[in-house]
Each structure stands twice: as C-alpha cells, then as structure tokens.
PDB file of N, CA and C in Angstrom:
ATOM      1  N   UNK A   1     -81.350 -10.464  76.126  1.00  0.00           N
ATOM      2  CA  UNK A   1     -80.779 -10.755  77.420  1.00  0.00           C
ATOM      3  C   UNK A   1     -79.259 -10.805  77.275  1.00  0.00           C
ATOM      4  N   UNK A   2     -78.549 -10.362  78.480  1.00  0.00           N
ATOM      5  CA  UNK A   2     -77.331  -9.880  78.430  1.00  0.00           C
ATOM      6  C   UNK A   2     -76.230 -11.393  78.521  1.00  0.00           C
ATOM      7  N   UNK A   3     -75.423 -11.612  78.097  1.00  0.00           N
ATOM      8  CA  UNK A   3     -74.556 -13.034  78.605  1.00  0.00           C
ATOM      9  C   UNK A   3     -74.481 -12.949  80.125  1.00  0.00           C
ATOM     10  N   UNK A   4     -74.197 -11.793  80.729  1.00  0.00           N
ATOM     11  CA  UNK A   4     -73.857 -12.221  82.248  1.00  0.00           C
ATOM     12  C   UNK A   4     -75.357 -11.987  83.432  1.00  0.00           C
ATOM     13  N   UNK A   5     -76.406 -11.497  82.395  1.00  0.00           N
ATOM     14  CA  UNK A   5     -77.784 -12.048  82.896  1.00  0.00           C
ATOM     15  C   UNK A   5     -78.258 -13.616  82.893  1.00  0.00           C
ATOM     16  N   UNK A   6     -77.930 -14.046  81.721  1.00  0.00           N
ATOM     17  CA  UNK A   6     -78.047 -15.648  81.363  1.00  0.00           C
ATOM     18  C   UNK A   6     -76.883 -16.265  82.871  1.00  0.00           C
ATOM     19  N   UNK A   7     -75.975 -15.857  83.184  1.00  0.00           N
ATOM     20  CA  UNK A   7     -75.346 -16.746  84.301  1.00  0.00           C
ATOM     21  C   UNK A   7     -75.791 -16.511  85.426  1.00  0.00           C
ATOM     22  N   UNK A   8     -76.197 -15.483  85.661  1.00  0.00           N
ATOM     23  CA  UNK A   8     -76.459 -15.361  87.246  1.00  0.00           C
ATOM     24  C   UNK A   8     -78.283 -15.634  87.506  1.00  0.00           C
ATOM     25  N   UNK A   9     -78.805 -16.053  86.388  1.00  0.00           N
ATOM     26  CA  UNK A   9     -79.986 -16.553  86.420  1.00  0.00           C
ATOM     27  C   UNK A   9     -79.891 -17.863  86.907  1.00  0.00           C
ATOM     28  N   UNK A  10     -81.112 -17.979  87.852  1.00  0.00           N
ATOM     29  CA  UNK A  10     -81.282 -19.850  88.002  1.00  0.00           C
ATOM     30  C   UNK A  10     -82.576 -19.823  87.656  1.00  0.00           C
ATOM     31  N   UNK A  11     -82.599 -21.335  87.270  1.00  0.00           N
ATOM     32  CA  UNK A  11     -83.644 -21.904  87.096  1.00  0.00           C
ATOM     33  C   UNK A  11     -84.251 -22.243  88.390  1.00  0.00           C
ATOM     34  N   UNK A  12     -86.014 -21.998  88.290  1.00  0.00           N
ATOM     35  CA  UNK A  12     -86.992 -21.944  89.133  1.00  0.00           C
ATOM     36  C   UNK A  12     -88.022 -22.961  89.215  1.00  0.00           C
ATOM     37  N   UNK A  13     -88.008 -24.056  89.935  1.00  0.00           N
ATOM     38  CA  UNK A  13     -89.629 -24.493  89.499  1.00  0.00           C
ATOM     39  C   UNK A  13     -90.568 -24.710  90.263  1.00  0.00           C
ATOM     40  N   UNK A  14     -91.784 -24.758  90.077  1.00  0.00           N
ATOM     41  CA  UNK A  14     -93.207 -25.004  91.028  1.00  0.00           C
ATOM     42  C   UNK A  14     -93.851 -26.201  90.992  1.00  0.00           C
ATOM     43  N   UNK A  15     -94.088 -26.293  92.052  1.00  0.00           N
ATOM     44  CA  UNK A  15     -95.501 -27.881  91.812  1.00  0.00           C
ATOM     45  C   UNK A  15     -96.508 -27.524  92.127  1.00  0.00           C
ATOM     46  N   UNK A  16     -97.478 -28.013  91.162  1.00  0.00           N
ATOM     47  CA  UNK A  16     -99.064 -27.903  90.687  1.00  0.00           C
ATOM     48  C   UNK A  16     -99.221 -29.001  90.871  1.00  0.00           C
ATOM     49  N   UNK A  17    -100.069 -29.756  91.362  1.00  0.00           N
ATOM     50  CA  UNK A  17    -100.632 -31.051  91.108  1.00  0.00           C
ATOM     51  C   UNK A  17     -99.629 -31.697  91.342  1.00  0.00           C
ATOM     52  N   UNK A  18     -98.441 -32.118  92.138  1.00  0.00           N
ATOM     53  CA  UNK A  18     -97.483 -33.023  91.974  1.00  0.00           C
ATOM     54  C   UNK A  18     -96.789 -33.307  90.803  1.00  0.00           C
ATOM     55  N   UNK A  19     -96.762 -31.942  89.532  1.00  0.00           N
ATOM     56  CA  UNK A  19     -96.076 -31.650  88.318  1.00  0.00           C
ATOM     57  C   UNK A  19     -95.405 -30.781  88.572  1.00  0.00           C
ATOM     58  N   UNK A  20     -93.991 -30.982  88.154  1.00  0.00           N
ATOM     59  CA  UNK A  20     -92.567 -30.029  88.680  1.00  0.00           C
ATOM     60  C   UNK A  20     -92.533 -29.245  87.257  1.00  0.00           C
ATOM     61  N   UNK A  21     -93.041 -27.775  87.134  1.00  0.00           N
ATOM     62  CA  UNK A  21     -92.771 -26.840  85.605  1.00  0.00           C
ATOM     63  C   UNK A  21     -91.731 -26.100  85.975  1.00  0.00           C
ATOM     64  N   UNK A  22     -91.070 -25.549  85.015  1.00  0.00           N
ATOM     65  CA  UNK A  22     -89.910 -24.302  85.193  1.00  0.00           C
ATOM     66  C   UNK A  22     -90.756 -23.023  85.203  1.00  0.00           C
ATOM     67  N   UNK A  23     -90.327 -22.248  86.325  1.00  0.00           N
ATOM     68  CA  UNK A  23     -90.839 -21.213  86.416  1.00  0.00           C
ATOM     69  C   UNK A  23     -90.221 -19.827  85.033  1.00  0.00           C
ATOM     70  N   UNK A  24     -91.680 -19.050  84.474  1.00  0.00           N
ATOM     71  CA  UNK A  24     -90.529 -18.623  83.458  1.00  0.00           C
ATOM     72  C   UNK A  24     -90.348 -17.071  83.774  1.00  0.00           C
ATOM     73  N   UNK A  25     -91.110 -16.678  84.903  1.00  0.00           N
ATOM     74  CA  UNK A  25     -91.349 -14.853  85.265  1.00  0.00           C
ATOM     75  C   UNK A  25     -90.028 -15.416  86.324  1.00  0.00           C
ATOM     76  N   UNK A  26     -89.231 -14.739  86.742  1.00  0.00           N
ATOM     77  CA  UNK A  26     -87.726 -15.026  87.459  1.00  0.00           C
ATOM     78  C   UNK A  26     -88.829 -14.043  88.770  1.00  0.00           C
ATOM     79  N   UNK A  27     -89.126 -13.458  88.532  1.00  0.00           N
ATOM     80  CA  UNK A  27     -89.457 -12.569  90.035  1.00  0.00           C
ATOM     81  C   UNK A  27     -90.782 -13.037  90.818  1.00  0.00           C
ATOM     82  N   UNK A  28     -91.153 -14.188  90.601  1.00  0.00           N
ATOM     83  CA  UNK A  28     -92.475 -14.705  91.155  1.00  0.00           C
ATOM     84  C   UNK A  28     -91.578 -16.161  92.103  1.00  0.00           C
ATOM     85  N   UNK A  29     -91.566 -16.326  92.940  1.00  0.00           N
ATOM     86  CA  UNK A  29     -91.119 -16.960  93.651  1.00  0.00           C
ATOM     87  C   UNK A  29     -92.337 -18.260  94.103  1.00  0.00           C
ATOM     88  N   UNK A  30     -92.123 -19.455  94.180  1.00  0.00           N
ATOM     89  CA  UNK A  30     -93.427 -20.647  94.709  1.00  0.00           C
ATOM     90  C   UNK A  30     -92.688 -21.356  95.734  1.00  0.00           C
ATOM     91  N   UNK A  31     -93.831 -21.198  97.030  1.00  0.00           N
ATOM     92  CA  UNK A  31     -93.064 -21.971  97.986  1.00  0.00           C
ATOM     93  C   UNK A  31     -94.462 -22.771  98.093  1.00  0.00           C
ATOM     94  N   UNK A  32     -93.718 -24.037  98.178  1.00  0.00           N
ATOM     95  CA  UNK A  32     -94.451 -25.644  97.424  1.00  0.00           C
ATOM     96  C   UNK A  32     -94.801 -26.058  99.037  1.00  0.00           C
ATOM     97  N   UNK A  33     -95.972 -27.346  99.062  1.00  0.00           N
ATOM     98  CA  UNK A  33     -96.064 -27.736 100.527  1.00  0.00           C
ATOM     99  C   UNK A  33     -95.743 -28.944 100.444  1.00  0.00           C
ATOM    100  N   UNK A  34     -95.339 -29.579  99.065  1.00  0.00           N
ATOM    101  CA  UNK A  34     -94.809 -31.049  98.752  1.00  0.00           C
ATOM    102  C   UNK A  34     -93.542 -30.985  99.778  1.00  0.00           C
ATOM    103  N   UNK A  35     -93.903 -32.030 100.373  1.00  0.00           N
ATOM    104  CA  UNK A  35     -92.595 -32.659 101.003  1.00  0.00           C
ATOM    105  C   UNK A  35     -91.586 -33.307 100.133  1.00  0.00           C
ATOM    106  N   UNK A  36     -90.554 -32.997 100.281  1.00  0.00           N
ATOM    107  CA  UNK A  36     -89.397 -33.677  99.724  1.00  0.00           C
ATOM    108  C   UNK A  36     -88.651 -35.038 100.375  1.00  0.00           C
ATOM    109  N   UNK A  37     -88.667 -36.010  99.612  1.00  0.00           N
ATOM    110  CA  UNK A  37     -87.726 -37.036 100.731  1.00  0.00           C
ATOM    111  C   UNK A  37     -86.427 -36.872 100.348  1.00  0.00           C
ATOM    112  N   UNK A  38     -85.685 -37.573 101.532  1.00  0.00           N
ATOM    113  CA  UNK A  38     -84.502 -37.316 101.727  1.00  0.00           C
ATOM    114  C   UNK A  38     -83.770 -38.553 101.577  1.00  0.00           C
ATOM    115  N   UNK A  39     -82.715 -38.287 100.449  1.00  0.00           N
ATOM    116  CA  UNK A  39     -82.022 -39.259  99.908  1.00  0.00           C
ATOM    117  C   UNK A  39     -81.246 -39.833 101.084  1.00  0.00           C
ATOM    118  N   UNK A  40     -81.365 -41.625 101.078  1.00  0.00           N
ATOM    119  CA  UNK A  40     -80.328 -41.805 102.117  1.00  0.00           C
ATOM    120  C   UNK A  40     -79.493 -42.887 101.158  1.00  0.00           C
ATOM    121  N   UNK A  41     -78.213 -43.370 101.461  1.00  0.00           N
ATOM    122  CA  UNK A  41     -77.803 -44.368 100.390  1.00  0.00           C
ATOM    123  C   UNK A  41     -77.145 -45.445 101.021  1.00  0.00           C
ATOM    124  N   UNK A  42     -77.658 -46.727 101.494  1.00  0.00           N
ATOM    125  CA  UNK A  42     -77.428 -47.678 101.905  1.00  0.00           C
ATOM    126  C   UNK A  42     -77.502 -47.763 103.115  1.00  0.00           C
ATOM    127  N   UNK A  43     -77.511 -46.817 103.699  1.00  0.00           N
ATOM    128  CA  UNK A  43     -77.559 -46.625 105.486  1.00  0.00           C
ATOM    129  C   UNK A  43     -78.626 -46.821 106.438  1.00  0.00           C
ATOM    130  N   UNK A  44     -78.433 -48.224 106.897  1.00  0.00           N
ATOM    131  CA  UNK A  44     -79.510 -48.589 107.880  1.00  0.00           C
ATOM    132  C   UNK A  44     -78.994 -48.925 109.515  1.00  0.00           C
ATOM    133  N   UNK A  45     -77.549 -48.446 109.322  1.00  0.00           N
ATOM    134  CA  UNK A  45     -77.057 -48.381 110.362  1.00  0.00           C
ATOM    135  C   UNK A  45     -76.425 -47.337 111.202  1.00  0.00           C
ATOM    136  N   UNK A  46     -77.536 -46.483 111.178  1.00  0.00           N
ATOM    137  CA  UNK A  46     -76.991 -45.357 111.903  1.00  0.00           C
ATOM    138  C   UNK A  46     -77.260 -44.854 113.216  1.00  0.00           C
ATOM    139  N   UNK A  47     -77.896 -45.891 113.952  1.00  0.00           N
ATOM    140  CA  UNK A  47     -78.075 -46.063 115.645  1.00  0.00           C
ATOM    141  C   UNK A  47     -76.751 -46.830 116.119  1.00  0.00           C
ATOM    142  N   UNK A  48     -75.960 -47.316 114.992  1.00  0.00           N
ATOM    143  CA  UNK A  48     -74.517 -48.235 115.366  1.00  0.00           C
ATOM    144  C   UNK A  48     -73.483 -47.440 116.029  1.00  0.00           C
ATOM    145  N   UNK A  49     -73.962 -46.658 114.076  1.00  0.00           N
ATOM    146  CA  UNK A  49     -72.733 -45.565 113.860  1.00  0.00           C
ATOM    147  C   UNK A  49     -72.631 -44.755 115.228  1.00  0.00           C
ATOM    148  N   UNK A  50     -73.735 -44.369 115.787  1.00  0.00           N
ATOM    149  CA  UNK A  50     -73.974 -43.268 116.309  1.00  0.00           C
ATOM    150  C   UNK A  50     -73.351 -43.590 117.787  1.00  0.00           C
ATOM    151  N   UNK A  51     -74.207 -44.525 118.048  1.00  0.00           N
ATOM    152  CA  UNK A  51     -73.490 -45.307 119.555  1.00  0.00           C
ATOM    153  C   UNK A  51     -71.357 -45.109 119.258  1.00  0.00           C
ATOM    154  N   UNK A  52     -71.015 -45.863 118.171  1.00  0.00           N
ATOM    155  CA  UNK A  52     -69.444 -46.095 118.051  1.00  0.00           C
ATOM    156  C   UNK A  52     -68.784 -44.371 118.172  1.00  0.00           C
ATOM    157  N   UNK A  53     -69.524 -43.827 117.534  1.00  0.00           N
ATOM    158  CA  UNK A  53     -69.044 -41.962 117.113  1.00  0.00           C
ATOM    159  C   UNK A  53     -69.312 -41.363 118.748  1.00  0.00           C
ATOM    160  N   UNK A  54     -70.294 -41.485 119.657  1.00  0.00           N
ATOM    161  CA  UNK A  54     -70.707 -41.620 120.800  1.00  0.00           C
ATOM    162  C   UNK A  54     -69.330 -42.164 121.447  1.00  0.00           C
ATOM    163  N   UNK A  55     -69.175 -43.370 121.083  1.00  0.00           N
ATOM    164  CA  UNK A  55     -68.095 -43.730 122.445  1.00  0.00           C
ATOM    165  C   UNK A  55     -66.493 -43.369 122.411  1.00  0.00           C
ATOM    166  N   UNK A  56     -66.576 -42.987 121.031  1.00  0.00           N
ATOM    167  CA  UNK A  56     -65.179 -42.833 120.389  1.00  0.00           C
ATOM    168  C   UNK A  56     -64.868 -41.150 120.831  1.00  0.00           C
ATOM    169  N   UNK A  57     -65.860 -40.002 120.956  1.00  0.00           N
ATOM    170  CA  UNK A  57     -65.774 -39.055 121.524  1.00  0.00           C
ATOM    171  C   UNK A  57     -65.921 -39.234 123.091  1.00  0.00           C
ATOM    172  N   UNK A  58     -66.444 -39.897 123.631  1.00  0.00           N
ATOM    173  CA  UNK A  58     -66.110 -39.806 125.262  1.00  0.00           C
ATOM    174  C   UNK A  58     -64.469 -40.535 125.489  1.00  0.00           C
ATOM    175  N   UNK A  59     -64.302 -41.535 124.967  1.00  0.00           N
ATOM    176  CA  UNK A  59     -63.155 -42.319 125.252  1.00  0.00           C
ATOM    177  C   UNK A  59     -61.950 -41.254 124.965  1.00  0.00           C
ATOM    178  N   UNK A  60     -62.006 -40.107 124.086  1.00  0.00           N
ATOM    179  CA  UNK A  60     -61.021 -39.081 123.543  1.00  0.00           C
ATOM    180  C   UNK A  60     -61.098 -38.200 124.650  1.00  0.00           C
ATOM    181  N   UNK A  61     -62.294 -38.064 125.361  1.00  0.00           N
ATOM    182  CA  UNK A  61     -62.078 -37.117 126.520  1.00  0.00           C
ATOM    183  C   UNK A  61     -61.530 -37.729 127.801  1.00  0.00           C
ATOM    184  N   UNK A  62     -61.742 -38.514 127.664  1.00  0.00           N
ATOM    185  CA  UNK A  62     -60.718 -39.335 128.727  1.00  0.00           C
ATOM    186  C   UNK A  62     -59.387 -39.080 128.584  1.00  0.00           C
ATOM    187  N   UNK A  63     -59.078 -39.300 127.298  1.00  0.00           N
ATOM    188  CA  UNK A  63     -57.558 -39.637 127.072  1.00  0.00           C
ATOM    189  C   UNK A  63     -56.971 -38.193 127.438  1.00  0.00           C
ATOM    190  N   UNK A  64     -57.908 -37.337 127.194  1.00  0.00           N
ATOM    191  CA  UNK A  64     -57.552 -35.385 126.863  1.00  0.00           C
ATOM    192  C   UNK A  64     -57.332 -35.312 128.417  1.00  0.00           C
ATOM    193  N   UNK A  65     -58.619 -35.589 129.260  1.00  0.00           N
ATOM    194  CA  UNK A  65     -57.927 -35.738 131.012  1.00  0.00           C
ATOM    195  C   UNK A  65     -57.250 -35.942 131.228  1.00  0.00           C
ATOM    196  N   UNK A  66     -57.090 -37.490 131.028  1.00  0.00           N
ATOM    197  CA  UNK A  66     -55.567 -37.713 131.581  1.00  0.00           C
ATOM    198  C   UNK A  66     -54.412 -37.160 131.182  1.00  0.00           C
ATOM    199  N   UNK A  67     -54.572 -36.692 129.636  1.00  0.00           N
ATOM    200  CA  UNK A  67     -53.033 -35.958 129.306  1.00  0.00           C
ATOM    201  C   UNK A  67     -53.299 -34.855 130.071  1.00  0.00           C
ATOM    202  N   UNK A  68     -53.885 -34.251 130.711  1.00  0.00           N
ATOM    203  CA  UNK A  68     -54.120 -32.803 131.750  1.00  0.00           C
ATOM    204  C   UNK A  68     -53.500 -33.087 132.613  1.00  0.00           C
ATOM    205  N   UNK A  69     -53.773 -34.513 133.133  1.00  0.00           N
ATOM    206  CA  UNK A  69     -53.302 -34.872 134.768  1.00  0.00           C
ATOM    207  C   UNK A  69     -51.700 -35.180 135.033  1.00  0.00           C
ATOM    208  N   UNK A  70     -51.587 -35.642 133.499  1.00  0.00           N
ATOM    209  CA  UNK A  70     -49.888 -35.658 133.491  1.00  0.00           C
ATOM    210  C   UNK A  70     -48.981 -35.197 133.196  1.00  0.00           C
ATOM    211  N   UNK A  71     -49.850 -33.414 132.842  1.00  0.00           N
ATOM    212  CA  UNK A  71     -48.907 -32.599 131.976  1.00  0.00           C
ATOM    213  C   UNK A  71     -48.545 -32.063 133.876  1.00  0.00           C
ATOM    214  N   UNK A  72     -49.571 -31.898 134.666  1.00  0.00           N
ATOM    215  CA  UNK A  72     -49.505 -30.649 135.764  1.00  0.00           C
ATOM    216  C   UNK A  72     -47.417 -30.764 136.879  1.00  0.00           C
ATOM    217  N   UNK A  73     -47.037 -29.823 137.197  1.00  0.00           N
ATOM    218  CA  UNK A  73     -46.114 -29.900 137.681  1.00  0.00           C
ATOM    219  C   UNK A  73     -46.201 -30.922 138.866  1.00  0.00           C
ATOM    220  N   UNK A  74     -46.901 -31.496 139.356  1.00  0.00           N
ATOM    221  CA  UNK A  74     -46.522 -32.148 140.697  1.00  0.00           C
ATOM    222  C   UNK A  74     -46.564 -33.604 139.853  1.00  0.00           C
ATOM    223  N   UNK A  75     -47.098 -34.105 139.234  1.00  0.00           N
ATOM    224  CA  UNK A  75     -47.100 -35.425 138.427  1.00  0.00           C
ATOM    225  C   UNK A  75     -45.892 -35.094 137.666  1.00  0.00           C
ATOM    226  N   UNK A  76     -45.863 -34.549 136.214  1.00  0.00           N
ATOM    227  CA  UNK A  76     -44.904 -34.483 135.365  1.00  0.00           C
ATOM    228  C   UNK A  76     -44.475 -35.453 135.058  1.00  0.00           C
ATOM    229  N   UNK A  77     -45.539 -36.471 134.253  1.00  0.00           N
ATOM    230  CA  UNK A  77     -44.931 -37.347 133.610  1.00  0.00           C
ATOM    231  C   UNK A  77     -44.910 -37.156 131.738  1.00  0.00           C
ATOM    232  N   UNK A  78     -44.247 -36.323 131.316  1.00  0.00           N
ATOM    233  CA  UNK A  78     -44.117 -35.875 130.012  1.00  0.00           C
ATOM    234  C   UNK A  78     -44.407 -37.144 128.987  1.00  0.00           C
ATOM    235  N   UNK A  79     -44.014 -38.123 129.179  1.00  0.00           N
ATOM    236  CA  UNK A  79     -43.788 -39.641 128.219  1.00  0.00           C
ATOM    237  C   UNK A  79     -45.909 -39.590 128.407  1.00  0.00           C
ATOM    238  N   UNK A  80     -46.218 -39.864 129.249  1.00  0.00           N
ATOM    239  CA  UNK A  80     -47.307 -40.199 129.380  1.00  0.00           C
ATOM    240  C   UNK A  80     -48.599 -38.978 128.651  1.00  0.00           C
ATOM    241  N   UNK A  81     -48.096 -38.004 129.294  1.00  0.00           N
ATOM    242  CA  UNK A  81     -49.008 -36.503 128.525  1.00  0.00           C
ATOM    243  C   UNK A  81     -48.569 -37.040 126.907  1.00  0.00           C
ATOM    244  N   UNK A  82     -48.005 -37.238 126.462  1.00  0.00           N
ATOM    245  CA  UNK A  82     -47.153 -36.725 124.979  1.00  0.00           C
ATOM    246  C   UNK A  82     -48.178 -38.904 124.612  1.00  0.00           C
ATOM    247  N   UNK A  83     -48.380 -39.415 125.170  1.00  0.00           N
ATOM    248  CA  UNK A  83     -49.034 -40.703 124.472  1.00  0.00           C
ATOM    249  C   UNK A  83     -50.582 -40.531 125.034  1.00  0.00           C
ATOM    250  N   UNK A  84     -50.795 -39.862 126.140  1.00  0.00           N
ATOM    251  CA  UNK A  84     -52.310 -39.726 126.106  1.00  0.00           C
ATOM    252  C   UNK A  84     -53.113 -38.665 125.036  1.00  0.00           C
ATOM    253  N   UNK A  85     -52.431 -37.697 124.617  1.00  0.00           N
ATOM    254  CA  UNK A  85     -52.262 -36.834 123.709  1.00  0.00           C
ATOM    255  C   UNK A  85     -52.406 -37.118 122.197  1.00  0.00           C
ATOM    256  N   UNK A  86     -51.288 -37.971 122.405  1.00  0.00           N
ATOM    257  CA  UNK A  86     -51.979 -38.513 120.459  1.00  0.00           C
ATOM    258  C   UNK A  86     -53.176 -39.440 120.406  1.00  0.00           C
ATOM    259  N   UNK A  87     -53.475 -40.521 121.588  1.00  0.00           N
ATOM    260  CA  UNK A  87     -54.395 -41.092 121.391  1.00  0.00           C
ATOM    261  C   UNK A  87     -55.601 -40.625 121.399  1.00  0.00           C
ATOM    262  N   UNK A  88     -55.922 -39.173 122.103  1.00  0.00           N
ATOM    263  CA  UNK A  88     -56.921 -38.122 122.161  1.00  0.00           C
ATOM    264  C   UNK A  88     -57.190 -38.046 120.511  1.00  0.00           C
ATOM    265  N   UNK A  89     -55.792 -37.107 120.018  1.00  0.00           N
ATOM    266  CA  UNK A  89     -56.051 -37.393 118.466  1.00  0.00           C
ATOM    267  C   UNK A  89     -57.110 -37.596 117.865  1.00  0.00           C
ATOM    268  N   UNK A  90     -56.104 -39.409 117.940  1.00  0.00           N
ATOM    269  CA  UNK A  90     -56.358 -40.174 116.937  1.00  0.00           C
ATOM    270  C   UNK A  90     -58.309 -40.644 117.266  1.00  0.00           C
ATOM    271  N   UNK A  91     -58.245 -40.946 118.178  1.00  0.00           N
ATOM    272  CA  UNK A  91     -59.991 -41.125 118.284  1.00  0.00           C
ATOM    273  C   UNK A  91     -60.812 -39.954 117.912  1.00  0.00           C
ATOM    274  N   UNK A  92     -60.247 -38.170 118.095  1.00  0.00           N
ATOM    275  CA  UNK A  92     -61.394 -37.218 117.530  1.00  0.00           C
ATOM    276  C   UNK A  92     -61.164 -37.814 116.436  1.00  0.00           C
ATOM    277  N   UNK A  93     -59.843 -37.958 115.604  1.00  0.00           N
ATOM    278  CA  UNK A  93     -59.678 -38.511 113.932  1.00  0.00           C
ATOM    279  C   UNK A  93     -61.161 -39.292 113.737  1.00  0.00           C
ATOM    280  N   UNK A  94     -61.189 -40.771 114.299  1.00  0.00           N
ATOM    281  CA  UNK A  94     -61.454 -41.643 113.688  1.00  0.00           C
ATOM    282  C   UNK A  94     -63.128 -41.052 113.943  1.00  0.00           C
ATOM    283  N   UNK A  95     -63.877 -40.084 115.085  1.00  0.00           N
ATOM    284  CA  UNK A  95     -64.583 -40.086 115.492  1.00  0.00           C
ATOM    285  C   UNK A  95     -65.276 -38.573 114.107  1.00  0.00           C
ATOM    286  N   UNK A  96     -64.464 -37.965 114.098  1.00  0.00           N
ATOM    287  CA  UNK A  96     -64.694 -36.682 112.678  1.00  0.00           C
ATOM    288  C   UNK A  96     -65.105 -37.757 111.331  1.00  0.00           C
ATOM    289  N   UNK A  97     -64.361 -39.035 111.307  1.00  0.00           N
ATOM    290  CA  UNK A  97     -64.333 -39.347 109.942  1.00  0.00           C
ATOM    291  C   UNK A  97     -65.644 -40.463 109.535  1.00  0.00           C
ATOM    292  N   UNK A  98     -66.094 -41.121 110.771  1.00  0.00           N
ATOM    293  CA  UNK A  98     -67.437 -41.442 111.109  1.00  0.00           C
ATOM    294  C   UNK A  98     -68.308 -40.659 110.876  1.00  0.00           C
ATOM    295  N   UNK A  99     -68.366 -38.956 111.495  1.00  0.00           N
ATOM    296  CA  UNK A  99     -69.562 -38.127 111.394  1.00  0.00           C
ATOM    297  C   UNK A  99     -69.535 -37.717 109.840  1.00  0.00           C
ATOM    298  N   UNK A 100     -68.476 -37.774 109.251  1.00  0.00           N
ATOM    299  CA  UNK A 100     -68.180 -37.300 107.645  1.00  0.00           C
ATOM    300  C   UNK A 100     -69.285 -38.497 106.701  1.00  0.00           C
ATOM    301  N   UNK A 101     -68.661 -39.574 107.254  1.00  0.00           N
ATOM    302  CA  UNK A 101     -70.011 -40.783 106.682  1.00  0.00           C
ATOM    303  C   UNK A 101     -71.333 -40.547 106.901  1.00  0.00           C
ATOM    304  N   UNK A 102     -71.690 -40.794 107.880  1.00  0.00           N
ATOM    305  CA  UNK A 102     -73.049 -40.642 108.301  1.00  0.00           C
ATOM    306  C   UNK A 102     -73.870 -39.542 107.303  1.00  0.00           C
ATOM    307  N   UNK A 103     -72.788 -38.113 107.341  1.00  0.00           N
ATOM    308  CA  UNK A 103     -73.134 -37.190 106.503  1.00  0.00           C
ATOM    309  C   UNK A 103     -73.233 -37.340 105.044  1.00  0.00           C
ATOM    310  N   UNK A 104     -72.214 -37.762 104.837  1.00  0.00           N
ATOM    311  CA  UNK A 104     -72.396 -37.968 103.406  1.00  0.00           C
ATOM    312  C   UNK A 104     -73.834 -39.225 102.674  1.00  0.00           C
ATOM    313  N   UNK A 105     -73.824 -40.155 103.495  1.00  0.00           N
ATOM    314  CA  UNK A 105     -74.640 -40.500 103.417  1.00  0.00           C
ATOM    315  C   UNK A 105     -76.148 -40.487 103.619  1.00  0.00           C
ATOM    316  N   UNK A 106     -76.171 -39.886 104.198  1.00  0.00           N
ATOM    317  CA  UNK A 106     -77.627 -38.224 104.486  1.00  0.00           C
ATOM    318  C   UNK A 106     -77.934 -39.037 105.734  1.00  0.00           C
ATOM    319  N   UNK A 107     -77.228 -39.705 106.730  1.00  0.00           N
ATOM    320  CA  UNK A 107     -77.862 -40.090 108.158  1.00  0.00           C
ATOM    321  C   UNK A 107     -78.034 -38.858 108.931  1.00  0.00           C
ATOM    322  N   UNK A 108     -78.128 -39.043 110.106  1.00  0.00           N
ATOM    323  CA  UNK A 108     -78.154 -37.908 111.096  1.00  0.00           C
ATOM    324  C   UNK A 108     -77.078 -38.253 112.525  1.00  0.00           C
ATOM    325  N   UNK A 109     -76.629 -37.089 112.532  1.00  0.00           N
ATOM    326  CA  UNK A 109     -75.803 -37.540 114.007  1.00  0.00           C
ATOM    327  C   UNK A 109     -76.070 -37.274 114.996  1.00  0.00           C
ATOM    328  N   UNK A 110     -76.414 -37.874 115.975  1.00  0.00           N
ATOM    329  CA  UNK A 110     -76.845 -37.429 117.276  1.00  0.00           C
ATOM    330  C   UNK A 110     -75.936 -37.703 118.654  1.00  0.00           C
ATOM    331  N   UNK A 111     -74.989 -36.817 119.053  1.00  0.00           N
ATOM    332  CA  UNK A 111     -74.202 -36.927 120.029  1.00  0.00           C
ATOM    333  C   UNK A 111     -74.437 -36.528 121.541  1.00  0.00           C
ATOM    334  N   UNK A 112     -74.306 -37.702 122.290  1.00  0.00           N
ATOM    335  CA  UNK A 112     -74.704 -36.937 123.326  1.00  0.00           C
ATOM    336  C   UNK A 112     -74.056 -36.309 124.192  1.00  0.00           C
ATOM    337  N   UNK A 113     -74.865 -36.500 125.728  1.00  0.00           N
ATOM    338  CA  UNK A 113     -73.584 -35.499 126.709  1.00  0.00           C
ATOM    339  C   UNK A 113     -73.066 -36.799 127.081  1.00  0.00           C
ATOM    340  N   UNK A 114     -71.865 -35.990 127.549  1.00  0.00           N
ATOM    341  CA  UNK A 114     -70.347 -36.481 127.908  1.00  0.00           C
ATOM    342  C   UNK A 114     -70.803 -37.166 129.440  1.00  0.00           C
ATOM    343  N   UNK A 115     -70.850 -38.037 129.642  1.00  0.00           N
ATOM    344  CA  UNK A 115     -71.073 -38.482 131.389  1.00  0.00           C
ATOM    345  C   UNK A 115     -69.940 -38.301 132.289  1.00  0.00           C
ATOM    346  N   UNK A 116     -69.915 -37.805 133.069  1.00  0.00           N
ATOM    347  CA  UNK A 116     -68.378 -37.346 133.942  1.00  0.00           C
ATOM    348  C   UNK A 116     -68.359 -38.305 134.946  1.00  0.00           C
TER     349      UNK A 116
END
C-alpha cells in the first residue's frame, strides 16, 4: 500500500450485536440501525436559552425599525438612526453568541416568528 493510500483511507466500523469492529474490505460500506445518542454537556437549560435568544432577536428588530424610521427624510433624526443602529448590533451580537452556546453544547435552537 502506497503512503498517500494509507492517508486518504478512513477507518470504517460496523455493529453486530451492539459490538463496534473495524471494517477491514474499505469498499463494503454498513449502515447500522443502532441509534446513536447525542452528547449534550451540562445543558438543561435550553427552553431559557431559547426564550432569551427569542427575545433578544425580536427586541433587535425593533431597534432595526426604528433606525428605518429615523433614517427617512421627513424625520431625519441622524443621532437617533446612528444609536438605534448599534443597539440593533449589539443584541444580533449577544443573540449569535447565545446560538454559538446552545450549539456547542449540542442543544437545539428553536427560533420563532417575529410577531409584528
């Protein structure tokens, strides 16, 4: 076997009986009906998370409106667009860095619709 056969090889394995073997024919493929669980790591709060990531994206669309309403020529209040604007931001920020947790921690995110 060639060195750059040995790298682009992966290792394969099957379950028999709830025994995990390495597969050793590379071209025989096993698709298993064992369920796999899914690692979660400390996270029992992810109906919290979800609600806070939830309100933290509607409250950003608010802020994104109103910087609309104060950019338009008949309002034109620039001071106000230019602070509703970062606070839009800063909540997708804090609201991206929530869904990054959840993820990393193998939760699930479930966002809903936006209520107008």
């Amino acid at each position: 076997m060639r060195r750059s056969d040995r790298r682009r090889r992966r290792d394969l394995y099957r379950c028999v009986n709830n025994k995990w073997t390495r597969v050793e024919n590379i071209q025989g493929y096993c698709k298993t009906t064992v369920t796999v669980k899914e690692a979660q790591q400390n996270l029992h709060h992810t109906v919290e998370l979800n609600e806070l990531t939830n309100s933290l994206i509607q409250a950003s669309f608010c802020y994104l409106t109103m910087a609309s309403l104060y950019e338009r020529a008949d309002v034109a209040l620039p001071g106000f667009n230019k602070l509703m604007t970062k606070l839009w931001e800063e909540d997708m920020k804090h609201a991206r860095e929530l869904m990054k947790y959840v993820n990393k921690r193998g939760g699930y995110i479930n966002i809903e619709w936006i209520v107008s």
